[in-house]
Protein backbone atom coordinates (compact mmCIF):
# COMPACT_ATOMS: atom_id res chain seq x y z
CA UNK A 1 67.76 62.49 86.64
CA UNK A 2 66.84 65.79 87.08
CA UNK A 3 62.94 65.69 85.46
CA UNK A 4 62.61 62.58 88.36
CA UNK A 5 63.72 65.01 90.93
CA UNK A 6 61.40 67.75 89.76
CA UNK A 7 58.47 65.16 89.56
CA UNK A 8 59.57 64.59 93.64
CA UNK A 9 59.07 68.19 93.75
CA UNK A 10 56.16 68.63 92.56
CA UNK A 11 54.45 66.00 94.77
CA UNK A 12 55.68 67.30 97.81
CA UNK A 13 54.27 71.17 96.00
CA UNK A 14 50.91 69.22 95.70
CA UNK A 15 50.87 67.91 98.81
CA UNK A 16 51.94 71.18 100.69
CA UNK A 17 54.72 69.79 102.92
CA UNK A 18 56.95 66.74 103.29
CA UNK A 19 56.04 62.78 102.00
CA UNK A 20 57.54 59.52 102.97
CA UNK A 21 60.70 58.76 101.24
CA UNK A 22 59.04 55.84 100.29
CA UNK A 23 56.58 56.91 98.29
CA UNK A 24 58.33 59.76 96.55
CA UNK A 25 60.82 56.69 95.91
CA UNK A 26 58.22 54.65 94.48
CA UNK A 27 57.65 57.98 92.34
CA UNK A 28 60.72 58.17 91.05
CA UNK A 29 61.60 54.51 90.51
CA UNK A 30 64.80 55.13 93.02
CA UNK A 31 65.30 53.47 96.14
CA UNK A 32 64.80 55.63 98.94
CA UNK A 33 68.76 56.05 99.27
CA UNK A 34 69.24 56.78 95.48
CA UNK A 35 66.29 59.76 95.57
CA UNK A 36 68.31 61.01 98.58
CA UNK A 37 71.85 61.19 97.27
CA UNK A 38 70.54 62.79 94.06
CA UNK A 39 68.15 64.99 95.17
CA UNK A 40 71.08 66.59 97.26
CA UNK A 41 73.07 66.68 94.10
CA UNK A 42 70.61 68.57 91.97
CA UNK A 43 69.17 70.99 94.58
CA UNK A 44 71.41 70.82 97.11
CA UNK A 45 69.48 70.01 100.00
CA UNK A 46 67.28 66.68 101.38
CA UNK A 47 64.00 65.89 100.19
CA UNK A 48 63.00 66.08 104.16
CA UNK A 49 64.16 69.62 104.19
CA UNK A 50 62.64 70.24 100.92
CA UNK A 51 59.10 69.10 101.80
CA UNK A 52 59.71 70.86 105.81
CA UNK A 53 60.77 74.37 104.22
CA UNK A 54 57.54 74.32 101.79
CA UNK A 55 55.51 73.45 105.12
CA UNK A 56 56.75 77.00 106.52
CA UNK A 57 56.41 78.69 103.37
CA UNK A 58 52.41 77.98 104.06
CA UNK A 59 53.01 78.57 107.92
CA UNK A 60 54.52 81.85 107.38
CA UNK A 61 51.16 83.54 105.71
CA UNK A 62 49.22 81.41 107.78
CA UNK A 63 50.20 83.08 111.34
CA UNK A 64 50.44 86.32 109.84
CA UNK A 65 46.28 86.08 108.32
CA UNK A 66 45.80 84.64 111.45
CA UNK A 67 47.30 87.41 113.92
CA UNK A 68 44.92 90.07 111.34
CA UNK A 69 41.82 87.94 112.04
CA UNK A 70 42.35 87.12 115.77
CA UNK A 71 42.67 83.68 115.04
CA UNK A 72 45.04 81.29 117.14
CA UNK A 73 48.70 79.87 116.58
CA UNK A 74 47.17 76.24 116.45
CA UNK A 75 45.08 77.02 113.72
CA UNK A 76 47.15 78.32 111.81
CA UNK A 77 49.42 75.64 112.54
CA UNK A 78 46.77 72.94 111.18
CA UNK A 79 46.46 74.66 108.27
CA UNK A 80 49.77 74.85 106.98
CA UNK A 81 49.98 71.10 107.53
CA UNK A 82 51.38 70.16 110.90
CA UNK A 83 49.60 66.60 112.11
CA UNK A 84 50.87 67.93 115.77
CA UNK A 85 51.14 70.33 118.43
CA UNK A 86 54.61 68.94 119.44
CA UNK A 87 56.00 68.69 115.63
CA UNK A 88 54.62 72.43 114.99
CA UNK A 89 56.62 73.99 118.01
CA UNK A 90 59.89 71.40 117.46
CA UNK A 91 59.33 72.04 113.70
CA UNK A 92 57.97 75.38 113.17
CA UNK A 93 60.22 77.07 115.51
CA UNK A 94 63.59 75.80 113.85
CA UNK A 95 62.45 76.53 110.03
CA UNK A 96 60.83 80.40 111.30
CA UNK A 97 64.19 80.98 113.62
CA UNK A 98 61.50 82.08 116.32
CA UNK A 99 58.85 80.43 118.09
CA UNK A 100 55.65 80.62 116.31
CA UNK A 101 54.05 82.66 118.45
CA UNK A 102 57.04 85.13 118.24
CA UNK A 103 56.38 85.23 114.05
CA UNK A 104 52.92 85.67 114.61
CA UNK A 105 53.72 88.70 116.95
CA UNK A 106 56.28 90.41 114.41
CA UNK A 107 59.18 88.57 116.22
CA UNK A 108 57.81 90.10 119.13
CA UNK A 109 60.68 89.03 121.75
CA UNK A 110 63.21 87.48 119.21
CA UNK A 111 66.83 88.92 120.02
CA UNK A 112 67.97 89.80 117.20
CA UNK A 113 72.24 91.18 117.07
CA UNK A 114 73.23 93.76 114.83
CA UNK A 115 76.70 95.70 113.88
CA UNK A 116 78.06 97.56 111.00
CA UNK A 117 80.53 98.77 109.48
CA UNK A 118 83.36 99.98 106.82
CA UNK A 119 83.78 97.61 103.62
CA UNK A 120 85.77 98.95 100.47
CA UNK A 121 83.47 97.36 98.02
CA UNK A 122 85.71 95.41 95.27
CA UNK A 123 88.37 97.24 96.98
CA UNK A 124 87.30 100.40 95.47
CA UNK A 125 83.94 101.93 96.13
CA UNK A 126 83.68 103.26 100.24
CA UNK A 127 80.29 101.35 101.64
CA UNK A 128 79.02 99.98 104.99
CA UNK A 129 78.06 97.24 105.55
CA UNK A 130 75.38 96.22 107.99
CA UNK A 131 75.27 92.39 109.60
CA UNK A 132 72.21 91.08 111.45
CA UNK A 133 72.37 87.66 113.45
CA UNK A 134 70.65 85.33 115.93
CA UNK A 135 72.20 82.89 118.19
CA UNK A 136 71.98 80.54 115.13
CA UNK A 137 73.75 82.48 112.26
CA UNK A 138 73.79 85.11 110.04
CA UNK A 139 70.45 86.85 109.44
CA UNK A 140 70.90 89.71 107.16
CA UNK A 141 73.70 91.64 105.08
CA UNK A 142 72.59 94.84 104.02
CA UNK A 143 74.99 97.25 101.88
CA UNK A 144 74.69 101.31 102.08
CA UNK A 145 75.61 104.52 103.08
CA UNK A 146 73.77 104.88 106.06
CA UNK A 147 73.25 102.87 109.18
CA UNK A 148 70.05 103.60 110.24
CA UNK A 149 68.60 103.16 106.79
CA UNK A 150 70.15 100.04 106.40
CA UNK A 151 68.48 98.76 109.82
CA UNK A 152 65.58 100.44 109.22
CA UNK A 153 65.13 97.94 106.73
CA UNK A 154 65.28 94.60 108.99
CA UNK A 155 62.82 96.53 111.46
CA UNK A 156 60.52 97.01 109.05
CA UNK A 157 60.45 93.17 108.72
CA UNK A 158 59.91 91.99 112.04
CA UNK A 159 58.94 95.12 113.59
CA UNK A 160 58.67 93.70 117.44
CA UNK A 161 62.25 91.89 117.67
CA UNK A 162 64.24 93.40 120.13
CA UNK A 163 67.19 94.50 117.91
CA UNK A 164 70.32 95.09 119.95
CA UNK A 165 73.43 96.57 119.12
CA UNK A 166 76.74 94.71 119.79
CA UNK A 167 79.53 95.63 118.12
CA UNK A 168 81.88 93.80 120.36
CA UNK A 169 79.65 90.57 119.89
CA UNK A 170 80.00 90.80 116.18
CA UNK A 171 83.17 92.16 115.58
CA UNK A 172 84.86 88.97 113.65
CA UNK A 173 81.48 88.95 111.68
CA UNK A 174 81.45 92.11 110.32
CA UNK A 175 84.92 91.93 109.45
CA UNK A 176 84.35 88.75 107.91
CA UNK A 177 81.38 90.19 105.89
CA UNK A 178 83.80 93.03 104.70
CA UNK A 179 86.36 90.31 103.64
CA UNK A 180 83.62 89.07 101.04
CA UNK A 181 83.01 92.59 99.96
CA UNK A 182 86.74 93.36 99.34
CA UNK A 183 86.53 90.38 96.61
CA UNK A 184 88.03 87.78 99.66
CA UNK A 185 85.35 85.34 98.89
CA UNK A 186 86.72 81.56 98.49
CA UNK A 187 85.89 78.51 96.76
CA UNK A 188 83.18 76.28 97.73
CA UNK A 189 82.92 72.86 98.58
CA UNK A 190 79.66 71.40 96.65
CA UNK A 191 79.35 68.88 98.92
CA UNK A 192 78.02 70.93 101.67
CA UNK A 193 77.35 74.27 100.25
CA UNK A 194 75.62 75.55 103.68
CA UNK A 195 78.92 75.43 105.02
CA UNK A 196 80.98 76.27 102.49
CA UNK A 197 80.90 80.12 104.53
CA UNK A 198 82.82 80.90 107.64
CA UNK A 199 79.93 82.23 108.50
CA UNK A 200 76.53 80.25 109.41
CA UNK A 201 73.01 81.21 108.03
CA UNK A 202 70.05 81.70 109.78
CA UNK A 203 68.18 82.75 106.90
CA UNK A 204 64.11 82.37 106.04
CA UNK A 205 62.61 81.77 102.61
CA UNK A 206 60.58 79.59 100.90
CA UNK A 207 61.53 76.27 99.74
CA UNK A 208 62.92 77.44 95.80
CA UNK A 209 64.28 80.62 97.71
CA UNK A 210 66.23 78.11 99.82
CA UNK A 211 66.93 76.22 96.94
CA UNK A 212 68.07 79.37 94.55
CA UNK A 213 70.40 80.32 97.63
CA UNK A 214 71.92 77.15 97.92
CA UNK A 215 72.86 77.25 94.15
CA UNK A 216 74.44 80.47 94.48
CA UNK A 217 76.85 79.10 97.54
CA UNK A 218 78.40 76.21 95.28
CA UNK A 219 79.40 79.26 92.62
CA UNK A 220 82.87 79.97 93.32
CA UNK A 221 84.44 83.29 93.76
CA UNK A 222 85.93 84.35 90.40
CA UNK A 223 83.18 82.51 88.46
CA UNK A 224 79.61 83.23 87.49
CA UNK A 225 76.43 81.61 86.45
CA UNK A 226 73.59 82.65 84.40
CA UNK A 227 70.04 83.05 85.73
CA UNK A 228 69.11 80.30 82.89
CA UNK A 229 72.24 78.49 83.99
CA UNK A 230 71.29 78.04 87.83
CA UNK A 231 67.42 77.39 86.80
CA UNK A 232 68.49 74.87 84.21
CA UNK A 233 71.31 73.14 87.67
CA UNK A 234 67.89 73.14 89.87
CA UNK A 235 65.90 71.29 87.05
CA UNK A 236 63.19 74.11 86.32
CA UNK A 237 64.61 75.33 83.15
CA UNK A 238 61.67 77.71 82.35
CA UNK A 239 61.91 79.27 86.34
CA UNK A 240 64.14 82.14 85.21
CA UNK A 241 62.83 84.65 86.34
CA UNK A 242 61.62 83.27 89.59
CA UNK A 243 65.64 82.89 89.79
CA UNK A 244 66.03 86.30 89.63
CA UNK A 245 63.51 87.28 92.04
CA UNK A 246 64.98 84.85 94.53
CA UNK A 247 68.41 86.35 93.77
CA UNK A 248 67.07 89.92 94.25
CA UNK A 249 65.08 88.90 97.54
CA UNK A 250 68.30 87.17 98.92
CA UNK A 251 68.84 88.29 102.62
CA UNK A 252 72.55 87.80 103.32
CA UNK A 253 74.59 89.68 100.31
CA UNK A 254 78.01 88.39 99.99
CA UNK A 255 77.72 85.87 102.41
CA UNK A 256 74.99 84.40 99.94
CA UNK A 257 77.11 85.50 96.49
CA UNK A 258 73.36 86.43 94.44
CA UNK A 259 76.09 89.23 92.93
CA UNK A 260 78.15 86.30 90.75
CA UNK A 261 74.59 85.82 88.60
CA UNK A 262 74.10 87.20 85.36
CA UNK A 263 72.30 87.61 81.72
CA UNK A 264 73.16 85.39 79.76
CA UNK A 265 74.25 87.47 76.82
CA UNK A 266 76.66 88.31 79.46
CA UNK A 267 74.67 91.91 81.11
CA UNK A 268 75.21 92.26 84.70
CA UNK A 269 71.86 91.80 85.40
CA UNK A 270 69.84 93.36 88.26
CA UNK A 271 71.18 93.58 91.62
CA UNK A 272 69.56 95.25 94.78
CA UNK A 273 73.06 97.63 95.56
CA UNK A 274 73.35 98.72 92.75
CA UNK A 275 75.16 97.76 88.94
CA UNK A 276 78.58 99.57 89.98
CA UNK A 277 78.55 97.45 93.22
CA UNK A 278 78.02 94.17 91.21
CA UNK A 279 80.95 95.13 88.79
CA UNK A 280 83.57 95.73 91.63
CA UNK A 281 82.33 92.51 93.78
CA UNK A 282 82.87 90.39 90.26
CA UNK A 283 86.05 92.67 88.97
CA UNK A 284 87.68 91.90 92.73
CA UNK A 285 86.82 88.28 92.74
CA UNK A 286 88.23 87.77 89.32
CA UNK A 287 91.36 89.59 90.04
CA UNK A 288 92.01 87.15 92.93
């Protein structure tokens, strides 16, 4: 099942963007309703969204070469693949969380919400935690000592969005974040692992990233996965490594669990906080 999925994949890789359901159907030798429930099952998301979220993975670069050589949104816009003006804004503006013009800009006018504060890592280790969200979900989780570091960060990333600071907005979201980091993660549902979290994301990667992250959200808390283990669920077996990148470029720690991954011969791993973090997240879970 899984090399007919990757062969759907790969087409819509080829192609740059989304194909009829038809003919990735025809592809596969599934009806159009088979290829849909099992491509769900095996990466956790549609083929639609699969083919839409490779799209903006050209888009992205496209805008930003085209803001340094004073080209225009539109063109960039035909050259990631969009057949319309009117699909590119409905489109383009849902999978970049901004309008197009805005991700061009740096986020240049994007409200962006931002709070932190105090998390006992694995119930042990003092940290802060830092939560950034739009009016659609969760943005960023970044772990630290300090809080302007720690935003410093997400500025650095879309240096023009208007970051503002509301505690009082995001009070039940930063003490939901510091839940997770306590060990207070839950079980997931695999049947909808984007909602499996209190919590929605409004997170922005490219279509494996999306994939990877997804993977991570049906792990429940208590329980790991190897890198080779969640490659091997997505059907790309030799994408290892890419697994760990897209673990270690994951935007929304704890709320995204990248920290239940490991070696296989059984080695924490990498992780962007830090090794001792990653044993008290996993040590708290377990306890649980």
């Amino acid at each position: 099942m899984r090399d007919r999925v990757v062969a759907a994949c790969r087409a819509m890789d080829e192609a740059g963007g989304p194909l009829p359901l038809e003919e990735l159907a025809a592809l596969t030798g599934w009806s159009s309703r088979q290829l849909g429930r099992r491509f769900t099952e095996v990466l956790g998301t549609t083929p639609r969204a699969y083919g839409e979220a490779l799209r903006t993975q050209r888009l992205r670069p496209a805008l930003r070469q085209g803001r340094a050589a004073g080209g225009t949104v539109l063109d960039a816009a035909f050259s990631a693949g969009y057949g319309s003006v009117r699909a590119f804004y409905e489109q383009g503006a849902a999978r970049l969380g901004m309008t197009p013009s805005q991700y061009a800009a740096g986020g240049s006018g994007e409200r962006l919400l931002w709070s932190a504060g105090p998390a006992v890592v694995g119930g042990a280790e003092e940290r802060r935690v830092l939560v950034v969200a739009s009016l659609n979900g969760v943005v960023a989780v970044r772990i630290g000592d300090d809080d302007d570091a720690l935003l410093a960060e997400v500025a650095a990333e879309l240096p023009h969005a208007d970051l503002a600071h509301e505690p009082e907005v995001l009070t039940d979201v930063v003490a939901a974040v510091a839940a997770l980091a306590r060990g207070a993660g839950g079980t997931v549902d695999p049947a909808a692992p984007d909602q499996a979290s209190p919590l929605p994301l409004d997170v922005r990667g490219t279509a494996f990233q999306a994939a990877v992250w997804a993977a991570l959200r049906r792990i429940p808390a208590g329980q790991t996965r190897s890198y080779a283990e969640v490659a091997a669920e997505l059907g790309r077996p030799t994408a290892v490594r890419a697994v760990a990148r897209a673990c270690a470029t994951n935007p929304a720690a704890l709320v995204t669990p990248c920290h239940r991954v490991v070696r296989s011969d059984g080695g924490l791993g990498g992780f962007r906080w830090g090794l001792e973090v990653k044993r008290a997240l996993l040590a708290a879970e377990q306890a649980i």
